[in-house]
N, C-alpha and C. Protein backbone atom coordinates (compact mmCIF):
# COMPACT_ATOMS: atom_id res chain seq x y z
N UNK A 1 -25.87 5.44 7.30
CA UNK A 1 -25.86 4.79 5.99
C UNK A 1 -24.74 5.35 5.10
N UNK A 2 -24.48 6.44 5.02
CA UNK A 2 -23.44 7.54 4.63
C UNK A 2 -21.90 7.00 4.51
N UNK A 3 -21.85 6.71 6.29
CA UNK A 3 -20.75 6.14 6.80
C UNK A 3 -20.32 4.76 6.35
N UNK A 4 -21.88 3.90 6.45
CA UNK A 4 -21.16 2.67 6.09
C UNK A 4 -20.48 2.85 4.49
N UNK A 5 -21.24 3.32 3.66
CA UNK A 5 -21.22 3.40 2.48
C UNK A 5 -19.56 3.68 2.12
N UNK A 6 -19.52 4.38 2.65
CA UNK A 6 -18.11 5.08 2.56
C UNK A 6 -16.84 4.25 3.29
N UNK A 7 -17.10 3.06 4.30
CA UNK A 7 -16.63 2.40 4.37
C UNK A 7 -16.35 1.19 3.87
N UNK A 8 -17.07 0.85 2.59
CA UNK A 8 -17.38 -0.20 2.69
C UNK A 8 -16.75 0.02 1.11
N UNK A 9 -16.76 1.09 0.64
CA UNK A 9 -16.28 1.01 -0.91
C UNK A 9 -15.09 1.93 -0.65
N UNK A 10 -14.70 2.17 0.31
CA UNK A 10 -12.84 2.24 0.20
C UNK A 10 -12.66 1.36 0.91
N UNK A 11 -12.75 0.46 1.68
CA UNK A 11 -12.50 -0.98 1.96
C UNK A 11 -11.74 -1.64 0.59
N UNK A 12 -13.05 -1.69 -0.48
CA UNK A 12 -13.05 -2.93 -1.24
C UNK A 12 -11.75 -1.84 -2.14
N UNK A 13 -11.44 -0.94 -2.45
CA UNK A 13 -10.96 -0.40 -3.32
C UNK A 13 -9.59 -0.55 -3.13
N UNK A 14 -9.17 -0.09 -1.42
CA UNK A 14 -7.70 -0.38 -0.76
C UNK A 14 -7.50 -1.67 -0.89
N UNK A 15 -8.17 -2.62 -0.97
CA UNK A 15 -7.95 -4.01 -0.41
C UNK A 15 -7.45 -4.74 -2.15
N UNK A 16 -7.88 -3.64 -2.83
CA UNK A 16 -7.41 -3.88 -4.41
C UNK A 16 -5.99 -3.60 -4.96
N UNK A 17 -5.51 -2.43 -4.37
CA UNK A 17 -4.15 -1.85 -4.46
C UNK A 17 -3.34 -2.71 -3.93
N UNK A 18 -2.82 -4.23 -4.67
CA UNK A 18 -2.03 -5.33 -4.50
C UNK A 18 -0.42 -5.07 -3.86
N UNK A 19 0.15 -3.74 -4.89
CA UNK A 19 1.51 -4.10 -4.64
C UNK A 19 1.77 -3.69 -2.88
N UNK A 20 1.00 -2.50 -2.46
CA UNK A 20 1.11 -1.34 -1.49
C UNK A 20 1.23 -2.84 -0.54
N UNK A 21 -0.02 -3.12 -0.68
CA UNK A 21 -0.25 -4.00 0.65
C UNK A 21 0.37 -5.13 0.87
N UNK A 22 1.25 -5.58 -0.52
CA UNK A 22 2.04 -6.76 -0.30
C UNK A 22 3.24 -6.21 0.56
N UNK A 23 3.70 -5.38 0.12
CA UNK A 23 4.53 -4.94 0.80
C UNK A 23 4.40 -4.48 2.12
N UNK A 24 3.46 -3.95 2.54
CA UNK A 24 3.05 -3.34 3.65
C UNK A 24 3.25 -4.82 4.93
N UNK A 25 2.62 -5.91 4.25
CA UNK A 25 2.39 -6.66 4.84
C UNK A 25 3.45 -7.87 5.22
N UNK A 26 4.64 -7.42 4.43
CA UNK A 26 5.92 -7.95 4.11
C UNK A 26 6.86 -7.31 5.02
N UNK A 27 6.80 -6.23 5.36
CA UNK A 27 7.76 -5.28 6.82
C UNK A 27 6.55 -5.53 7.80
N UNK A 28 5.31 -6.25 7.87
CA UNK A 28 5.29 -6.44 8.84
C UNK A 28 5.63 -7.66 9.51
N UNK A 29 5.83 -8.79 8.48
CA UNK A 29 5.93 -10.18 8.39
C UNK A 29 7.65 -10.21 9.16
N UNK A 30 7.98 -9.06 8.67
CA UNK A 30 9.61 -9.00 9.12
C UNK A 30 9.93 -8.17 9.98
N UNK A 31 9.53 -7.37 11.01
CA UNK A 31 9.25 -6.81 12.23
C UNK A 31 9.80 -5.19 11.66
N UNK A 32 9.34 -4.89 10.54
CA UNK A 32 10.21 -3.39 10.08
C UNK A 32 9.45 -2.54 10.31
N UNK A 33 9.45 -2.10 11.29
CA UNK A 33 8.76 -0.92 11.37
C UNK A 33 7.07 -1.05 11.24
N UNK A 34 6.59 -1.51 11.25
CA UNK A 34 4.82 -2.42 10.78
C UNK A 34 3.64 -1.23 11.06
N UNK A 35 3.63 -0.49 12.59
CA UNK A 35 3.23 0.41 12.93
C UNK A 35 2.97 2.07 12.32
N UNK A 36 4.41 2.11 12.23
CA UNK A 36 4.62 3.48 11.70
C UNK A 36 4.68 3.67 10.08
N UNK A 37 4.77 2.47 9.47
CA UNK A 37 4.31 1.92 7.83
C UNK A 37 2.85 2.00 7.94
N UNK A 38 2.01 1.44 8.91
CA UNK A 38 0.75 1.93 8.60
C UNK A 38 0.27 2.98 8.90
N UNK A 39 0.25 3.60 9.89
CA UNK A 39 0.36 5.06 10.13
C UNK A 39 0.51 6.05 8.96
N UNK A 40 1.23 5.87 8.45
CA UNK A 40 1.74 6.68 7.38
C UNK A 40 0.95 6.32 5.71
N UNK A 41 0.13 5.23 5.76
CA UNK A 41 -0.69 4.75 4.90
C UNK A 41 -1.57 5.52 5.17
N UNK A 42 -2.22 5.03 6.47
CA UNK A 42 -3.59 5.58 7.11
C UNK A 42 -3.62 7.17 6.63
N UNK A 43 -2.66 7.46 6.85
CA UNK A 43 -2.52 9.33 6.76
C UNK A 43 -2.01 9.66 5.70
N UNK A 44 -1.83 9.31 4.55
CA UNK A 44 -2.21 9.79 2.82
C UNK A 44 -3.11 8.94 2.65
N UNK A 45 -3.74 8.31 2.76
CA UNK A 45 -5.19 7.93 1.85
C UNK A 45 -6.04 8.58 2.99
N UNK A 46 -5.85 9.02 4.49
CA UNK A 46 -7.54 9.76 4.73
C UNK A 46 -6.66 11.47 3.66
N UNK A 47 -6.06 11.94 3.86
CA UNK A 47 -5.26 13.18 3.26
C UNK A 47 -5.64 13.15 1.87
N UNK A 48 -5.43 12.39 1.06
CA UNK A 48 -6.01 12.17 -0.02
C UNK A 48 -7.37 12.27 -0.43
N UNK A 49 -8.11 11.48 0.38
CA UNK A 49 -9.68 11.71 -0.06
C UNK A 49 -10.08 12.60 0.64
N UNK A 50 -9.68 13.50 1.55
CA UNK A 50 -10.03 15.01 1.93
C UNK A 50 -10.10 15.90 0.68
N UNK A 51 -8.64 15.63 0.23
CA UNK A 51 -8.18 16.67 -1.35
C UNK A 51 -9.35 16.06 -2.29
N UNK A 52 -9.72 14.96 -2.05
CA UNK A 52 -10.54 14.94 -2.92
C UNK A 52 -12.59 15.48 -2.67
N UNK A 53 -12.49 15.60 -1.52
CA UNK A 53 -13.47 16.48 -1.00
C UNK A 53 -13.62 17.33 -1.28
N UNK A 54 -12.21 18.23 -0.87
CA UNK A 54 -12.54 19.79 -1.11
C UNK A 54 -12.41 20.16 -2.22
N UNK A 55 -11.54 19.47 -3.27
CA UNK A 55 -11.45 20.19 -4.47
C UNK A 55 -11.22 19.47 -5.34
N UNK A 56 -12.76 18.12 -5.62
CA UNK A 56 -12.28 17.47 -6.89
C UNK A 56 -12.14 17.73 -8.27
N UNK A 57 -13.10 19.23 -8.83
CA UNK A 57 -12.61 19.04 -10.13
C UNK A 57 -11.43 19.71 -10.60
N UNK A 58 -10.80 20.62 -9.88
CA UNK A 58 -9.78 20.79 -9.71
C UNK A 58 -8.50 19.60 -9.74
N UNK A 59 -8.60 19.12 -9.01
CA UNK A 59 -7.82 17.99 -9.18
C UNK A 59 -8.18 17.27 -10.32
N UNK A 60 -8.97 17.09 -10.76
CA UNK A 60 -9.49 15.88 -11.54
C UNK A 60 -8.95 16.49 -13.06
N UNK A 61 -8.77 18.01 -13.14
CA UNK A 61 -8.08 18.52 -13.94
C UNK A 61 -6.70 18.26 -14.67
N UNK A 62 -5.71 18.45 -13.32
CA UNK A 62 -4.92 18.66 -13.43
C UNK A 62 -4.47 16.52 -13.35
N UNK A 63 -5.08 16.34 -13.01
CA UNK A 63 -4.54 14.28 -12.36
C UNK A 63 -3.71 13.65 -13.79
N UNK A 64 -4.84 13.73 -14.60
CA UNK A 64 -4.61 12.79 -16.04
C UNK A 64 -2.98 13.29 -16.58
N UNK A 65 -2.34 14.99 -16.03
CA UNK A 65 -1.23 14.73 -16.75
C UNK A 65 0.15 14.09 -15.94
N UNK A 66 -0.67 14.39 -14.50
CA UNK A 66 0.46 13.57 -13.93
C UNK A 66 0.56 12.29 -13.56
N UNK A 67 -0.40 11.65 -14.18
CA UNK A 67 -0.28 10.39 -13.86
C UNK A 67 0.59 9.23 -14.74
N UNK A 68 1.27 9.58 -15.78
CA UNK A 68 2.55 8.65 -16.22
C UNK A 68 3.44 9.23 -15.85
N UNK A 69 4.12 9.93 -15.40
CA UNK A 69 5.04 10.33 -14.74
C UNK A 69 4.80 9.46 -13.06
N UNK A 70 4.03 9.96 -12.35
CA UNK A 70 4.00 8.53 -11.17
C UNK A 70 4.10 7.23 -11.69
N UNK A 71 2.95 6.75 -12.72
CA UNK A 71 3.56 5.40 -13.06
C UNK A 71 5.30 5.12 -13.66
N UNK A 72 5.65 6.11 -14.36
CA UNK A 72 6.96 5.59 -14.29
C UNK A 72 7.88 5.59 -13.06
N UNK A 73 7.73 5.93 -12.33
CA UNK A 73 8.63 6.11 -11.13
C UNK A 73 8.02 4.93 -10.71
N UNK A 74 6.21 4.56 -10.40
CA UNK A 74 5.94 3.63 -9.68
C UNK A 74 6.49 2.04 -10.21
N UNK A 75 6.32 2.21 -11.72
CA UNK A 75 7.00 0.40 -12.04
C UNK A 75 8.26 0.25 -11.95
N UNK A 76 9.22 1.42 -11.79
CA UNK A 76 10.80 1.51 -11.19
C UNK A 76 10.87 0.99 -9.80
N UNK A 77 9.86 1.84 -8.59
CA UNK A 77 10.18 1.25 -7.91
C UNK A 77 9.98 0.04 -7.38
N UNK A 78 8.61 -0.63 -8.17
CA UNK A 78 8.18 -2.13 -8.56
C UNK A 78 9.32 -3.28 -8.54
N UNK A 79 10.03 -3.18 -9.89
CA UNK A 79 11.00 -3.45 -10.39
C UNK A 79 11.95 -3.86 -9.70
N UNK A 80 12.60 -2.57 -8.69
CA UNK A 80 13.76 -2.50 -7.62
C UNK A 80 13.21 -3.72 -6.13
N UNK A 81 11.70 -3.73 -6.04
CA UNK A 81 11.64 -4.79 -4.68
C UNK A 81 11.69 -5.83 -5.38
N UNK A 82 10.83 -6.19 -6.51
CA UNK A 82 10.79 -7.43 -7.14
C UNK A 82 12.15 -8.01 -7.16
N UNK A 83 13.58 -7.10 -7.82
CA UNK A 83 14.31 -7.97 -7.78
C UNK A 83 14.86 -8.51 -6.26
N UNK A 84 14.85 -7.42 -5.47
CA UNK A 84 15.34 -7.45 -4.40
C UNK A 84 14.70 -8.82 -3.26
N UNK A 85 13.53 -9.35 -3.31
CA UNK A 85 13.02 -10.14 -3.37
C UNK A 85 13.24 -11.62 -3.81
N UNK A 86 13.40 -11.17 -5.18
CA UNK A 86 14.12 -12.58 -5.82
C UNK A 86 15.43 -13.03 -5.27
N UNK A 87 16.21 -11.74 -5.25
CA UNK A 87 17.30 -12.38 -4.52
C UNK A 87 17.60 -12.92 -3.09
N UNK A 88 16.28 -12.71 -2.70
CA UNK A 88 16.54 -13.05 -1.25
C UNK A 88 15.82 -14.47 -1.45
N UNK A 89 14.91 -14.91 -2.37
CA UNK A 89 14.23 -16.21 -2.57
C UNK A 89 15.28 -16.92 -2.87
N UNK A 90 16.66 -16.36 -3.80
CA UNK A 90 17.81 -17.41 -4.22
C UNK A 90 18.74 -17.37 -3.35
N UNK A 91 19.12 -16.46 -3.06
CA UNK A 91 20.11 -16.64 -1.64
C UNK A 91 19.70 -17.13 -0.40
N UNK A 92 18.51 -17.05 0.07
CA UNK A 92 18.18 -16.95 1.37
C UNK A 92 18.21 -18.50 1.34
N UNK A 93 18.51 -18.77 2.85
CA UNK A 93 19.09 -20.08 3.24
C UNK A 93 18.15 -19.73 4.81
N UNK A 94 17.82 -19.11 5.47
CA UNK A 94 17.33 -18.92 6.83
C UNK A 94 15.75 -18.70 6.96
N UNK A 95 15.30 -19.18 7.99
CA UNK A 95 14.24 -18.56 7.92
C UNK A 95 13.80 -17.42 8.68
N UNK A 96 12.23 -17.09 8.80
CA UNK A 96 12.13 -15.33 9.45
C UNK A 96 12.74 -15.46 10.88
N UNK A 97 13.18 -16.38 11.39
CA UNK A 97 14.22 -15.87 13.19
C UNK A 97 15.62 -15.26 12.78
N UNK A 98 16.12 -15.62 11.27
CA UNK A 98 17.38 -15.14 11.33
C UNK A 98 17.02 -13.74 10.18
N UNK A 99 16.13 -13.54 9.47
CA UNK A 99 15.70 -12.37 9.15
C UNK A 99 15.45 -10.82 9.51
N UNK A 100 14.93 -11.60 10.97
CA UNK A 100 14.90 -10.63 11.91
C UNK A 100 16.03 -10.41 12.72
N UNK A 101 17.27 -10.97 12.21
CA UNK A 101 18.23 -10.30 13.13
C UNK A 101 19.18 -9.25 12.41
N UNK A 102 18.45 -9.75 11.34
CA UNK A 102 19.41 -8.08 10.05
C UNK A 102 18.90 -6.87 11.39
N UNK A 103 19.97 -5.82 10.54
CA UNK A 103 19.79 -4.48 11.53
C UNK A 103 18.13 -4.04 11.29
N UNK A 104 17.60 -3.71 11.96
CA UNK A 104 16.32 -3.01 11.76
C UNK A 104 16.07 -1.98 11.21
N UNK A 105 15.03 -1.33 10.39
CA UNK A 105 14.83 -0.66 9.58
C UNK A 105 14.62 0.49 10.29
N UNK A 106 15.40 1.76 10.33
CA UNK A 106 15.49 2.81 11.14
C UNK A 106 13.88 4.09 11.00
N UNK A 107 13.68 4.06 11.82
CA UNK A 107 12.01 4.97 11.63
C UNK A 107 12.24 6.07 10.44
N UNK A 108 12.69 6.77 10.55
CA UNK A 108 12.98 8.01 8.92
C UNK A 108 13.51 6.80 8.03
N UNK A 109 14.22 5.62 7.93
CA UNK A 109 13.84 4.98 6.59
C UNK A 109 12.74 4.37 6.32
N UNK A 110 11.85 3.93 7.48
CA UNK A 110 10.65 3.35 7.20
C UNK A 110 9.41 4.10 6.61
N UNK A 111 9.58 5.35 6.96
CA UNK A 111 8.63 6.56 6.86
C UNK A 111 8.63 7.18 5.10
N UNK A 112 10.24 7.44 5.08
CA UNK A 112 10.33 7.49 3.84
C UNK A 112 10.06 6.24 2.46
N UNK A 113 10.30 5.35 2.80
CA UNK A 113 10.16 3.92 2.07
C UNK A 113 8.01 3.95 1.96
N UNK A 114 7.39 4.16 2.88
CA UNK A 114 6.21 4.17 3.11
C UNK A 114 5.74 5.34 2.13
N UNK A 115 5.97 6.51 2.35
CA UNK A 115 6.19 7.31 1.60
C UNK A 115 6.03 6.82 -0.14
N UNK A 116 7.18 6.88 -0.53
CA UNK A 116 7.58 6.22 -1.77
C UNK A 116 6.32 5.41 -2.22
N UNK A 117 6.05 4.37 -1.53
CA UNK A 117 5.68 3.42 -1.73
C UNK A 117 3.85 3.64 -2.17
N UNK A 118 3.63 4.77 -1.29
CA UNK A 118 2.06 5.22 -1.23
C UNK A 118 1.91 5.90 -2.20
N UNK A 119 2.86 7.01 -2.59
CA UNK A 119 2.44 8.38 -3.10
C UNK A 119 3.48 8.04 -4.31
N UNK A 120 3.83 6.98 -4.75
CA UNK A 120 4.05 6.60 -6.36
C UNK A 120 3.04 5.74 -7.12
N UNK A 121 2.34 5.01 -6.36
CA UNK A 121 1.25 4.75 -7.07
C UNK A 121 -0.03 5.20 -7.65
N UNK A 122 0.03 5.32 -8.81
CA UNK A 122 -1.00 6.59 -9.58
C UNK A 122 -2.41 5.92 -8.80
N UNK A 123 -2.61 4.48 -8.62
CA UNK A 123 -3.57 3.85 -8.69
C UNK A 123 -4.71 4.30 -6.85
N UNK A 124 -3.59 5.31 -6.49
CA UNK A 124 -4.10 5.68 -4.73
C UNK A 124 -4.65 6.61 -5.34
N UNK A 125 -4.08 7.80 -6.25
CA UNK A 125 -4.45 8.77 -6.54
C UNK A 125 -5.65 8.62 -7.32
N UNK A 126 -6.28 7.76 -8.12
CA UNK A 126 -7.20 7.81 -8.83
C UNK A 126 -8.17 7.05 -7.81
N UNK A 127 -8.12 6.01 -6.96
CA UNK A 127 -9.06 5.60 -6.13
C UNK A 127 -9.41 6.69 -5.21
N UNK A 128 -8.47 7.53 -3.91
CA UNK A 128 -8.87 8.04 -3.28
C UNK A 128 -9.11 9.44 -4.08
N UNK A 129 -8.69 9.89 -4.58
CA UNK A 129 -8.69 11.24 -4.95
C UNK A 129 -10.34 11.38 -5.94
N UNK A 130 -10.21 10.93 -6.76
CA UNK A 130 -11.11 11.03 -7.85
C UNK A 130 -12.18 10.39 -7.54
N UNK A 131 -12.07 8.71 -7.60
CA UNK A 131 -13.80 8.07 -7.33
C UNK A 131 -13.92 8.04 -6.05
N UNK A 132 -13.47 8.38 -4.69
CA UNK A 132 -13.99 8.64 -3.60
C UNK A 132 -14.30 9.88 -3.22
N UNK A 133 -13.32 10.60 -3.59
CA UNK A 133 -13.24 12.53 -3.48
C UNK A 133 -14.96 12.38 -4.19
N UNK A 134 -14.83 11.89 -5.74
CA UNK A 134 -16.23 12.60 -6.51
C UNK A 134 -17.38 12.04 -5.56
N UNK A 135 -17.37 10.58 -5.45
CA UNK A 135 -18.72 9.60 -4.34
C UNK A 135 -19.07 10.77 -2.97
N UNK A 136 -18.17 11.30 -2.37
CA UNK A 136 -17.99 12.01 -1.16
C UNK A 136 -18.64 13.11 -1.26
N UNK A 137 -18.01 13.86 -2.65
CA UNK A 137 -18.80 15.77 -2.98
C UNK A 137 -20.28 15.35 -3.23
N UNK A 138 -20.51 14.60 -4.11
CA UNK A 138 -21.93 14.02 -4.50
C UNK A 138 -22.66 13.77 -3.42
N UNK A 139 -22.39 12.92 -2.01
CA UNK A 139 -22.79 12.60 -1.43
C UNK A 139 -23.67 13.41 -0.62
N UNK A 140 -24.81 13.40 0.13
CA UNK A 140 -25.38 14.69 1.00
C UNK A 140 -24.93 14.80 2.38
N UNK A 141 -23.75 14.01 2.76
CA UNK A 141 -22.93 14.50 3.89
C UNK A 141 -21.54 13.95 3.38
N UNK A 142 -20.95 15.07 2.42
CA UNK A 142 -19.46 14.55 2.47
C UNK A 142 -18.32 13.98 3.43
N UNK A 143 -18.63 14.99 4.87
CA UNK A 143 -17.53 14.52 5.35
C UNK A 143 -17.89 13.48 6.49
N UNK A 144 -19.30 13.03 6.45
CA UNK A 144 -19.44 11.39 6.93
C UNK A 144 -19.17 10.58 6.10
N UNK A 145 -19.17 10.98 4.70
CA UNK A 145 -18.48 9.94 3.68
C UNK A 145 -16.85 9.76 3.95
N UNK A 146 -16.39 10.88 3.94
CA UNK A 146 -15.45 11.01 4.04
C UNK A 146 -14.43 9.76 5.33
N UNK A 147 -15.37 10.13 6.74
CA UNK A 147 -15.05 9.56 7.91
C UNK A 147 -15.23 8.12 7.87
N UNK A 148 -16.15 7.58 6.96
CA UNK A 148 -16.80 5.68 6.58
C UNK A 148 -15.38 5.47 5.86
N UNK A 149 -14.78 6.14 4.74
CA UNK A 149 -13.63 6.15 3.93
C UNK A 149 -12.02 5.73 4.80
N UNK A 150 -12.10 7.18 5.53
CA UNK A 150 -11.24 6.96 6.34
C UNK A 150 -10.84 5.67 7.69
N UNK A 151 -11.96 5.42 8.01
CA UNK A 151 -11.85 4.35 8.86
C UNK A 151 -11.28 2.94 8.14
N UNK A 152 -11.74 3.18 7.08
CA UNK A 152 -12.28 1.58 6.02
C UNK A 152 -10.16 1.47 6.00
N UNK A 153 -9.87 2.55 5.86
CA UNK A 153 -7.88 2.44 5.52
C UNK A 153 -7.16 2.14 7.01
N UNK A 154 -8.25 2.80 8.27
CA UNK A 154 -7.08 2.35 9.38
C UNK A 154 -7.81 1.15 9.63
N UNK A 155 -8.84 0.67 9.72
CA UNK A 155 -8.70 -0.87 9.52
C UNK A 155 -8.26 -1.86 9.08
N UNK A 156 -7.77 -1.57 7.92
CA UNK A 156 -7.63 -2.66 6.49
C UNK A 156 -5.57 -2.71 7.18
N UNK A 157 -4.92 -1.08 7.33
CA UNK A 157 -3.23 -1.21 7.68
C UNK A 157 -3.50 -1.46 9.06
N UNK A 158 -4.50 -1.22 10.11
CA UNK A 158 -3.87 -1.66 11.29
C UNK A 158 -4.12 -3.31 11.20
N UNK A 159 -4.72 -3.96 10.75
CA UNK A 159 -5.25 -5.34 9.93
C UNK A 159 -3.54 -5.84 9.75
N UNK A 160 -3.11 -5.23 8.68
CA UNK A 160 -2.07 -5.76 8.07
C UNK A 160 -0.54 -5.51 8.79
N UNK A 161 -0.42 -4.44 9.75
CA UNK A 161 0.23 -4.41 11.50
C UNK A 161 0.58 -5.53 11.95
N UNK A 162 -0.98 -5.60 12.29
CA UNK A 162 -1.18 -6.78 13.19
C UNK A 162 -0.94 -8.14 12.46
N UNK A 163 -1.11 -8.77 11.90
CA UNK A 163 -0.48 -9.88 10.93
C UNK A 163 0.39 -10.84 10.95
N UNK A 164 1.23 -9.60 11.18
CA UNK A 164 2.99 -9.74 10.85
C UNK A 164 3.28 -10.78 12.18
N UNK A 165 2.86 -10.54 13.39
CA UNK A 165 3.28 -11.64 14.30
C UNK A 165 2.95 -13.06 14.85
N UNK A 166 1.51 -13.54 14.49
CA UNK A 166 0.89 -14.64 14.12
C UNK A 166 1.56 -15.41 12.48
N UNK A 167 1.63 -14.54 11.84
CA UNK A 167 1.63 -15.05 10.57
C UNK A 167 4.02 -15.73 10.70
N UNK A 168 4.44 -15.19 11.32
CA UNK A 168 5.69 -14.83 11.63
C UNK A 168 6.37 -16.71 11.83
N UNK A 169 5.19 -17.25 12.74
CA UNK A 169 5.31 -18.41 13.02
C UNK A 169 5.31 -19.39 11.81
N UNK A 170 4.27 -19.28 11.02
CA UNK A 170 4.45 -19.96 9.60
C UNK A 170 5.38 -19.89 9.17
N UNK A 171 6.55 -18.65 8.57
CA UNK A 171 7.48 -18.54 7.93
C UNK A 171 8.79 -18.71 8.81
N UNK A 172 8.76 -19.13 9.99
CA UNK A 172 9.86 -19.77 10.89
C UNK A 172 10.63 -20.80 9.61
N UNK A 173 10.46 -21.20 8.67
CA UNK A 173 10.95 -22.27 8.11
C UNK A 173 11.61 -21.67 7.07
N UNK A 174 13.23 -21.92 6.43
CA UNK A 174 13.75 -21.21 5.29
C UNK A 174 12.73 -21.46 4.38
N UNK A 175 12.02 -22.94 3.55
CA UNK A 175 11.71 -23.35 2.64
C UNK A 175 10.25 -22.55 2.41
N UNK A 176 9.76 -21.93 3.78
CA UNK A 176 8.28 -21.33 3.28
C UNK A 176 8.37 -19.58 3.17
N UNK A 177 9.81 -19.09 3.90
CA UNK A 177 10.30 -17.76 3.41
C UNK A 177 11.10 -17.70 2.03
N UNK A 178 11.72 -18.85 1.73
CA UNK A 178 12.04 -18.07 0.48
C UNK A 178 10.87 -18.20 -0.45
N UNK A 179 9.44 -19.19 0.02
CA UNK A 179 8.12 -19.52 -0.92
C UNK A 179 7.97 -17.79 -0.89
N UNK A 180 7.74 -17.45 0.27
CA UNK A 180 6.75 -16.25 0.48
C UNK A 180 8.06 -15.05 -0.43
N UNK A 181 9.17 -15.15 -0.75
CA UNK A 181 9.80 -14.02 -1.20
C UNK A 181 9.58 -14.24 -2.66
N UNK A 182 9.45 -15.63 -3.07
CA UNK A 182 9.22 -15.41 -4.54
C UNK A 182 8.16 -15.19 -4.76
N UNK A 183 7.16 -15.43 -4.27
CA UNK A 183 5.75 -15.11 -4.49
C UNK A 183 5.55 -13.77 -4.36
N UNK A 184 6.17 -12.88 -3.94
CA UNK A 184 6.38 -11.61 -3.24
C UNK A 184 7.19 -11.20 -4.61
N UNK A 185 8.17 -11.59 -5.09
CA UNK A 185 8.95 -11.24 -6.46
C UNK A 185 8.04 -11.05 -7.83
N UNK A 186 7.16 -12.28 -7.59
CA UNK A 186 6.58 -12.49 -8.92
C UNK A 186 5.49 -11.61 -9.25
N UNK A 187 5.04 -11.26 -7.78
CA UNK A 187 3.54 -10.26 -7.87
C UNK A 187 4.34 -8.81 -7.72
N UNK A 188 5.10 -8.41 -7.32
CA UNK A 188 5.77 -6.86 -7.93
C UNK A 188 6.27 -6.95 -9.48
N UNK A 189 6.65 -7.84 -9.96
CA UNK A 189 6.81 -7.83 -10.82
C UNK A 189 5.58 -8.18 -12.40
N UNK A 190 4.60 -8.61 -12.01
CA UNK A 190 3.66 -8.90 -12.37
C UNK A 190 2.44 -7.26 -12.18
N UNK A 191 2.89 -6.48 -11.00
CA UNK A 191 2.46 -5.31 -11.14
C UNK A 191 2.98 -4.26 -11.67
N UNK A 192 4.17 -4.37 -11.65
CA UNK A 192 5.02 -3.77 -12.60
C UNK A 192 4.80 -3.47 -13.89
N UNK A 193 4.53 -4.87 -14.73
CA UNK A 193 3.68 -5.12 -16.07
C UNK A 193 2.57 -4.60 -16.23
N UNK A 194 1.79 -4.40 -15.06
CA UNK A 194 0.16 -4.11 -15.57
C UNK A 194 0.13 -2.93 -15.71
N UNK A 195 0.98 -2.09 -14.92
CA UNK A 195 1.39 -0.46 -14.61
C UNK A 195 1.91 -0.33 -15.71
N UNK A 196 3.05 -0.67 -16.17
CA UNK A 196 3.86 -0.44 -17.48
C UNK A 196 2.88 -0.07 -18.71
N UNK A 197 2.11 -1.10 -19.22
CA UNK A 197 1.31 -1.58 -20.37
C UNK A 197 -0.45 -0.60 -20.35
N UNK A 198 -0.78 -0.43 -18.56
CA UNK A 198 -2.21 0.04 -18.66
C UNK A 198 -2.33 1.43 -18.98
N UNK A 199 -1.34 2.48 -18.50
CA UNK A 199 -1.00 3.61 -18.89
C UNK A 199 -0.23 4.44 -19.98
């Protein structure tokens, strides 16, 4: 019961963190690296709600001052895909067969970009760290909470992995990749705003 519990409300919590996973789900849509982008998800959010196991009020201390400082870095780097995005919605003339013939995204840039991408959003740190870390210590078997938690993240990125090559066929068409890049523009940028304004 422990387990499910713990799976089932970092499920719903990851599955909330919009920009991570748009993106996540966007190198996989485009063959970048998809694997080792989730991998590297999977392993700061279980890493995360460990820290938040062993030592939440500690953390929970020190969180509140660093957390506009991540949000500013995080709606910068918001900002930087959104436009990057847009411009590929106005330029782009091809669809995902000729996308995928750009050079491929080299594993240490994918790792680092993943990186970035995880551990600038204040909004990981306050889900996993704080209301799962605290649900977990509270709990009367933390680290089966812990393990329901952890699973609930390699499901949800190996989920969004896997995706990328079924879904690949839809966006064969320029007119529904540059749909999917502006839609992809408008929601980084639209998270950008909420980050900017909520903190």
């Amino acid at each position: 019961m422990i387990y499910l519990t713990g799976l089932t409300l970092a499920l719903g919590l990851i599955v909330a963190i919009g920009a991570q996973n748009a993106w996540v789900l966007s190198m996989s849509l485009r063959g970048q690296r998809p694997w080792p982008i989730a991998l590297v998800c999977m392993s700061i959010d279980g890493a995360l709600m460990a820290i938040g196991v062993l030592a939440f009020g500690r953390i929970q201390f020190w969180l509140p001052g660093l957390v506009p400082w991540f949000t500013a870095m995080a709606v910068a780097l918001l900002v930087v895909l959104a436009w990057q995005a847009g411009r590929r919605a106005v330029r782009g003339h091809s669809g995902l067969t000729a996308n995928l013939e750009q050079p491929p995204l080299g594993l240490r840039q994918a790792v680092i970009a993943a990186l970035a991408m995880s551990l600038l959003n204040p909004h990981v740190y306050l889900d996993t760290v704080v209301l799962l870390g605290s649900l977990a210590a509270a709990s009367a078997q933390p680290w089966l909470f812990w393990c329901g938690s952890a699973s609930a993240s390699i499901l949800w990125f190996s989920g969004l992995a896997a995706a990328g090559k079924p879904l690949s066929r839809w966006l064969s068409s320029p007119r529904r990749w540059r749909m999917f890049d502006t839609l992809m523009a408008l929601f980084m940028s639209w998270m950008a705003l909420v980050m900017a304004f909520k903190f």
